[in-house]
C-alpha atoms as a PDB file:
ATOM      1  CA  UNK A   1       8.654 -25.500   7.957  1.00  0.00           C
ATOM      2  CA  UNK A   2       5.568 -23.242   6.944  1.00  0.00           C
ATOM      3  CA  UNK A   3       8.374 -20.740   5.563  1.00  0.00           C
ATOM      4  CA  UNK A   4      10.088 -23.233   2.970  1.00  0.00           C
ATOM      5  CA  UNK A   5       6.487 -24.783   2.129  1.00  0.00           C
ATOM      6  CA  UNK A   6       6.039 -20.847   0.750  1.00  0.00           C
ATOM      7  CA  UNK A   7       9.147 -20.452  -0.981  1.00  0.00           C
ATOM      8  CA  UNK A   8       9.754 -23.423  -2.726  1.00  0.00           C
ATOM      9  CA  UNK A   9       7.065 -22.443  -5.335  1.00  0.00           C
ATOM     10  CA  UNK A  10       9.299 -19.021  -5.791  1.00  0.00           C
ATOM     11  CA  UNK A  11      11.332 -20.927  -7.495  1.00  0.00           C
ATOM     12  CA  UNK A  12      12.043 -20.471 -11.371  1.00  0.00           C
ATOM     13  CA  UNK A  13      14.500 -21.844 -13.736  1.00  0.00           C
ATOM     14  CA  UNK A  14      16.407 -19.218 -15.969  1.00  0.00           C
ATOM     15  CA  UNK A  15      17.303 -20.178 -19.033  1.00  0.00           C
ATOM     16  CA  UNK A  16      19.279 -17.071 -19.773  1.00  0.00           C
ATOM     17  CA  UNK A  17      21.548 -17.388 -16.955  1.00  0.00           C
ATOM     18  CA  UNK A  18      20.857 -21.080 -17.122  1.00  0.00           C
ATOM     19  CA  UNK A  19      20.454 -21.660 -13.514  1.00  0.00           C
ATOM     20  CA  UNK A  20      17.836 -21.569 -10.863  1.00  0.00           C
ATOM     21  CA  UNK A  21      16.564 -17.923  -9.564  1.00  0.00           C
ATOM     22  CA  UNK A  22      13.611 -17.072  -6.817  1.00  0.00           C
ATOM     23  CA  UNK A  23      11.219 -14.826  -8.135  1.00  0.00           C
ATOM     24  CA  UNK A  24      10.713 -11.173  -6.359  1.00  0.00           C
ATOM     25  CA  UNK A  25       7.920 -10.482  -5.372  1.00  0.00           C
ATOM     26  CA  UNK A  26       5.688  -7.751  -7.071  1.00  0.00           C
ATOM     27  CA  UNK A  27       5.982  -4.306  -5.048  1.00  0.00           C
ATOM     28  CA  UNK A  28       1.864  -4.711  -5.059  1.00  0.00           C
ATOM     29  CA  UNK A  29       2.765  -7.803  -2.686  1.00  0.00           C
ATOM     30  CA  UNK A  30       4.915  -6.067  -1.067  1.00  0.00           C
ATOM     31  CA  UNK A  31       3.127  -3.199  -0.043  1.00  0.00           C
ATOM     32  CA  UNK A  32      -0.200  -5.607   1.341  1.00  0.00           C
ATOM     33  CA  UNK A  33       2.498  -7.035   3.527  1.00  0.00           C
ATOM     34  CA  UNK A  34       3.541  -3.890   4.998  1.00  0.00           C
ATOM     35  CA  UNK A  35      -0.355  -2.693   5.392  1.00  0.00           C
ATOM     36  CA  UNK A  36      -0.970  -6.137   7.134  1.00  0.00           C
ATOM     37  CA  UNK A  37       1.564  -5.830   9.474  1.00  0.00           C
ATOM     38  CA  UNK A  38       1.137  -1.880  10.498  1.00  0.00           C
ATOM     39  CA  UNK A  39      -2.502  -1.386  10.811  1.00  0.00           C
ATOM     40  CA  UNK A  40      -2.344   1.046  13.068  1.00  0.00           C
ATOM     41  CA  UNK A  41       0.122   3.395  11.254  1.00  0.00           C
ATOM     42  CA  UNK A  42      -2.272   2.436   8.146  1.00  0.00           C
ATOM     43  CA  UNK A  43      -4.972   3.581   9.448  1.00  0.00           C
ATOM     44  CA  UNK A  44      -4.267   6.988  11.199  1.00  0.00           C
ATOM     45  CA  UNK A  45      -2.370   7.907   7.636  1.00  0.00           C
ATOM     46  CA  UNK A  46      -6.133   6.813   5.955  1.00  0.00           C
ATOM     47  CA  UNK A  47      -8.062   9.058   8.702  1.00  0.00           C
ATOM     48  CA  UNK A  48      -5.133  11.606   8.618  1.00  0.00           C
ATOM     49  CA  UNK A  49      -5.885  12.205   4.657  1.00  0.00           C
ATOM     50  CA  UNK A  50      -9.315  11.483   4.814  1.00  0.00           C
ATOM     51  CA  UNK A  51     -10.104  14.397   7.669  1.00  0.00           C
ATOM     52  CA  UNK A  52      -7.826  16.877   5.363  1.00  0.00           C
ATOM     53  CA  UNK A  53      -9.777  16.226   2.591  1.00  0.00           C
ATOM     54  CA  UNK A  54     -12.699  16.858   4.652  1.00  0.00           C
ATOM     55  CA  UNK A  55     -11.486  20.184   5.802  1.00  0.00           C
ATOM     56  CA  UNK A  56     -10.370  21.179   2.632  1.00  0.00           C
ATOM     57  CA  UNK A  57     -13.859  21.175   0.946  1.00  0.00           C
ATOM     58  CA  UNK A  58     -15.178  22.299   4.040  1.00  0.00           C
ATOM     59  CA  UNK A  59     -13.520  25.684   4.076  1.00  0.00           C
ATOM     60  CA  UNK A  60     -13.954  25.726   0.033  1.00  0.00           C
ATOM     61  CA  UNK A  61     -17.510  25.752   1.191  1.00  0.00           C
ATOM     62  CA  UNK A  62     -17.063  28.469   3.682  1.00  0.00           C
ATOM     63  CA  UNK A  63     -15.423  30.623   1.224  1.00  0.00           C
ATOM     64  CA  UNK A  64     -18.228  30.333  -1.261  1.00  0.00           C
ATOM     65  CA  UNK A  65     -20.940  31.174   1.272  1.00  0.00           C
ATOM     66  CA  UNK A  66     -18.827  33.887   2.550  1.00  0.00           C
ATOM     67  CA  UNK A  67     -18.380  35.036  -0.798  1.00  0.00           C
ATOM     68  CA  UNK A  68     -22.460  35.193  -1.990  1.00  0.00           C
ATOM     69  CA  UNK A  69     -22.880  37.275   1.226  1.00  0.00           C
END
């Protein structure tokens, strides 16, 4: 019941086509869905880049000391 509650007010009338059409959803939507429903992959992608990011400017660091030596 909660399900046609939400999609009733998807509901537009097109006057082009003259009939009625349910709206998409925005990919912006679509994409919170996703995140909400795979936390877990979502997160270990987030640490995943953060940590090579991390590294990355660590050993840019490295190479700079290294390279003042």
């Amino acid at each position: 019941m909660e399900y046609a509650k939400e999609k009733i007010f998807h509901v537009r009338y097109n006057t082009e086509l003259d009939r009625l059409k349910v709206r998409e959803e925005a990919w912006i939507s679509r994409l919170y869905q996703k995140i909400k429903e795979h936390k877990l992959l979502t997160t270990t992608i987030i640490a995943f880049f953060t940590f090579a990011i991390i590294n990355m400017i660590m050993i840019g660091s490295f190479m700079k000391i290294l390279q003042n030596i």
